[in-house]
Protein backbone atom coordinates (compact mmCIF):
# COMPACT_ATOMS: atom_id res chain seq x y z
CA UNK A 1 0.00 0.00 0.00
CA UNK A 2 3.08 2.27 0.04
CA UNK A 3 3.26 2.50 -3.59
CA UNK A 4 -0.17 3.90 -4.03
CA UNK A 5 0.44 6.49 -1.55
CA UNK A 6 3.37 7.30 -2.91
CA UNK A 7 2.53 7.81 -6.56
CA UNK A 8 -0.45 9.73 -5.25
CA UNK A 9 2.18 12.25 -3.67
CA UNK A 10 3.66 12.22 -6.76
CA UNK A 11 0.78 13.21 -8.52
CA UNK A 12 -0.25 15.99 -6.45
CA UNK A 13 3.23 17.45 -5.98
CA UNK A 14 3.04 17.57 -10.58
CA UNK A 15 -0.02 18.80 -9.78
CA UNK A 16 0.75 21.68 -7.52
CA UNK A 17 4.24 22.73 -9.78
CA UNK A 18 2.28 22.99 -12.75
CA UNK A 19 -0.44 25.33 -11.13
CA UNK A 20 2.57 27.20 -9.81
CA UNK A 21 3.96 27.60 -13.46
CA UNK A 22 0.68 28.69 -14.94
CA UNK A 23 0.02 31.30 -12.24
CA UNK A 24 3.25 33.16 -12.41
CA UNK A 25 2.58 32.92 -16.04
CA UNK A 26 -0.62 35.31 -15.44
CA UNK A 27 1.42 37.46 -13.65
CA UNK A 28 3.52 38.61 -16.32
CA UNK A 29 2.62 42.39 -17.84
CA UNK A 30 1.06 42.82 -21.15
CA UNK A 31 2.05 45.09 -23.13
CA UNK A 32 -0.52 46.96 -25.78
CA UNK A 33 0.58 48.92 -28.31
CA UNK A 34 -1.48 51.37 -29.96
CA UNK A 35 -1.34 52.07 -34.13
CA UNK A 36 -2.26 55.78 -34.51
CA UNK A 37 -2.10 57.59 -38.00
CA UNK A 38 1.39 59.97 -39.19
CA UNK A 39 1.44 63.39 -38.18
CA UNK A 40 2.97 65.79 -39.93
CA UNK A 41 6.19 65.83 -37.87
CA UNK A 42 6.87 61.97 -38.59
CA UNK A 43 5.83 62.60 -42.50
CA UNK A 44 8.22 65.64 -42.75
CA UNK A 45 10.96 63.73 -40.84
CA UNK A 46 11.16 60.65 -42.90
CA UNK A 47 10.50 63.09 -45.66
CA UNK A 48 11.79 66.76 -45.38
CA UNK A 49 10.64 67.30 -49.45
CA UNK A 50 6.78 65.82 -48.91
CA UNK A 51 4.03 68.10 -50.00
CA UNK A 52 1.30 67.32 -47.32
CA UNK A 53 -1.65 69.23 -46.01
CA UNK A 54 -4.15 68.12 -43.02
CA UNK A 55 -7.73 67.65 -43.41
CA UNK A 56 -9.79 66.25 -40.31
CA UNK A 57 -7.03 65.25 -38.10
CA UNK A 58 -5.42 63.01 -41.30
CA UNK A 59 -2.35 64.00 -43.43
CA UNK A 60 -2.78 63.69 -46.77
CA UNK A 61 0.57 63.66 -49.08
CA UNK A 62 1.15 63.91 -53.07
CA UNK A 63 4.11 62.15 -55.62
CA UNK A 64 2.99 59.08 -54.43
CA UNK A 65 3.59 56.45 -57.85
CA UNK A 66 1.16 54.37 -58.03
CA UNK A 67 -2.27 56.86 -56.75
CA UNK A 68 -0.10 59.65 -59.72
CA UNK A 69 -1.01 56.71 -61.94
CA UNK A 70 -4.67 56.70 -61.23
CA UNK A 71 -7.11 58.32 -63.28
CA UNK A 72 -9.58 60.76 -60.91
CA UNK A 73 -12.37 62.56 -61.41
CA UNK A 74 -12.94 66.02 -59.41
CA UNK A 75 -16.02 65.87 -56.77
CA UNK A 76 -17.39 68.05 -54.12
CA UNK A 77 -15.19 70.37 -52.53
CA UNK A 78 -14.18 69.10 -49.29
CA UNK A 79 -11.85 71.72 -47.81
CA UNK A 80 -9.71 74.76 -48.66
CA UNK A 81 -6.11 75.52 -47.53
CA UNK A 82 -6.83 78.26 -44.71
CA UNK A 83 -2.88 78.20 -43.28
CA UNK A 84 0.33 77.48 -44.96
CA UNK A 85 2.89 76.18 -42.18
CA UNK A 86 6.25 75.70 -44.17
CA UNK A 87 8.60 76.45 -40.74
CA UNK A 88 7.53 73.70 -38.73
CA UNK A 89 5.55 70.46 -37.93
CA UNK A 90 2.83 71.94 -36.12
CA UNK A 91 -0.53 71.22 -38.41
CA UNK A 92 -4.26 71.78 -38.24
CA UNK A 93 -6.82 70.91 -40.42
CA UNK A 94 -6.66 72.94 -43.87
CA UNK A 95 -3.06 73.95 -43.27
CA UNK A 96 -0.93 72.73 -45.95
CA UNK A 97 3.10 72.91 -46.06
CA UNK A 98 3.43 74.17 -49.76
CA UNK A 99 -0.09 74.82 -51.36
CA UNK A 100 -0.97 78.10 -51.24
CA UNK A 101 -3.81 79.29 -48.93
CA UNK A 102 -6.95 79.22 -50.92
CA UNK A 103 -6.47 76.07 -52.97
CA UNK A 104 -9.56 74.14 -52.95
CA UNK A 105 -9.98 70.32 -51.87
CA UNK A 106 -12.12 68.06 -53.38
CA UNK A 107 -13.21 64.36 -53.45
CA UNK A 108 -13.15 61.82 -55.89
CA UNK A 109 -16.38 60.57 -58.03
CA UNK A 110 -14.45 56.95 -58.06
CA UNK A 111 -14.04 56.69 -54.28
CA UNK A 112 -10.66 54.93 -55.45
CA UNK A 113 -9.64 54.83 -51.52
CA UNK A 114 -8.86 57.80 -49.18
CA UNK A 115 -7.55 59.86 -52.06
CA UNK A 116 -8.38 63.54 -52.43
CA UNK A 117 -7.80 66.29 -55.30
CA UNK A 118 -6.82 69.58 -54.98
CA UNK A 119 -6.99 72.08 -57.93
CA UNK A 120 -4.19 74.35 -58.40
CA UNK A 121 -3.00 76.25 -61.43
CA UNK A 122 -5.54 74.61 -63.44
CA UNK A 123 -4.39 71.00 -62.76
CA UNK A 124 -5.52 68.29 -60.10
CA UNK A 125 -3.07 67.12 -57.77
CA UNK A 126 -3.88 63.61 -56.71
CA UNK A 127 -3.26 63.88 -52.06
CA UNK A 128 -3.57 60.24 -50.92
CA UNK A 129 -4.36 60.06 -46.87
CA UNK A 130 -1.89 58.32 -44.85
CA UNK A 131 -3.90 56.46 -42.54
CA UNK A 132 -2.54 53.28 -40.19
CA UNK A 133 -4.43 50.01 -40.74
């Protein structure tokens, strides 16, 4: 009858180790990290050059290949440039770093993703919203 008893201690000292393990494993600190769109500081500082402007808290940015490729067709005005900010990264919405103040910002008919057009000097410049996710 020793062995019994003995394999039974066994078992419950397993037992008791493994619930050990698993609660120190609930212990441990989880870390969340939250995506969040570009401002216009990180835009400007991976690219000094970009031509950006803000429109409801989201920078929108032109020259980008493959939306320069699309072919758009001018909506509803959206926005106009109010600000022009081309000394630092500070932005608010309608603030642009090198459109002038008074271009106009419009939508797309095609709704080809969050692209938008801005007129200027007779042409459309294709802006194409740099959102996370």
């Amino acid at each position: 009858m020793r062995l019994p008893a003995l394999f039974l201690g066994l078992i419950i000292f397993i037992l008791l180790t493994a619930v050990g393990c698993s609660n120190s494993l609930n212990t441990e600190k989880i870390e969340v990290h939250e995506t969040k769109n570009p401002d216009a500081e990180e835009v400007l500082t991976l690219d000094p050059e970009a031509d950006i402007f803000q429109l409801d808290g989201v920078i929108y940015k032109t020259g980008i290949d493959w939306v320069e490729e699309l072919t758009l067709t001018k909506g509803e005005q959206v926005g106009e440039i109010k600000t022009r900010n081309d000394s630092d990264t500070d932005f608010e919405d309608e603030m642009s770093n090198k459109l002038p103040v008074g271009a106009k910002i419009f939508s797309t008919i095609e709704k080809e993703g969050p692209i938008l057009l801005v007129e200027l000097e007779g042409k459309l410049l294709k802006y194409y919203a740099l959102v996370e996710g």
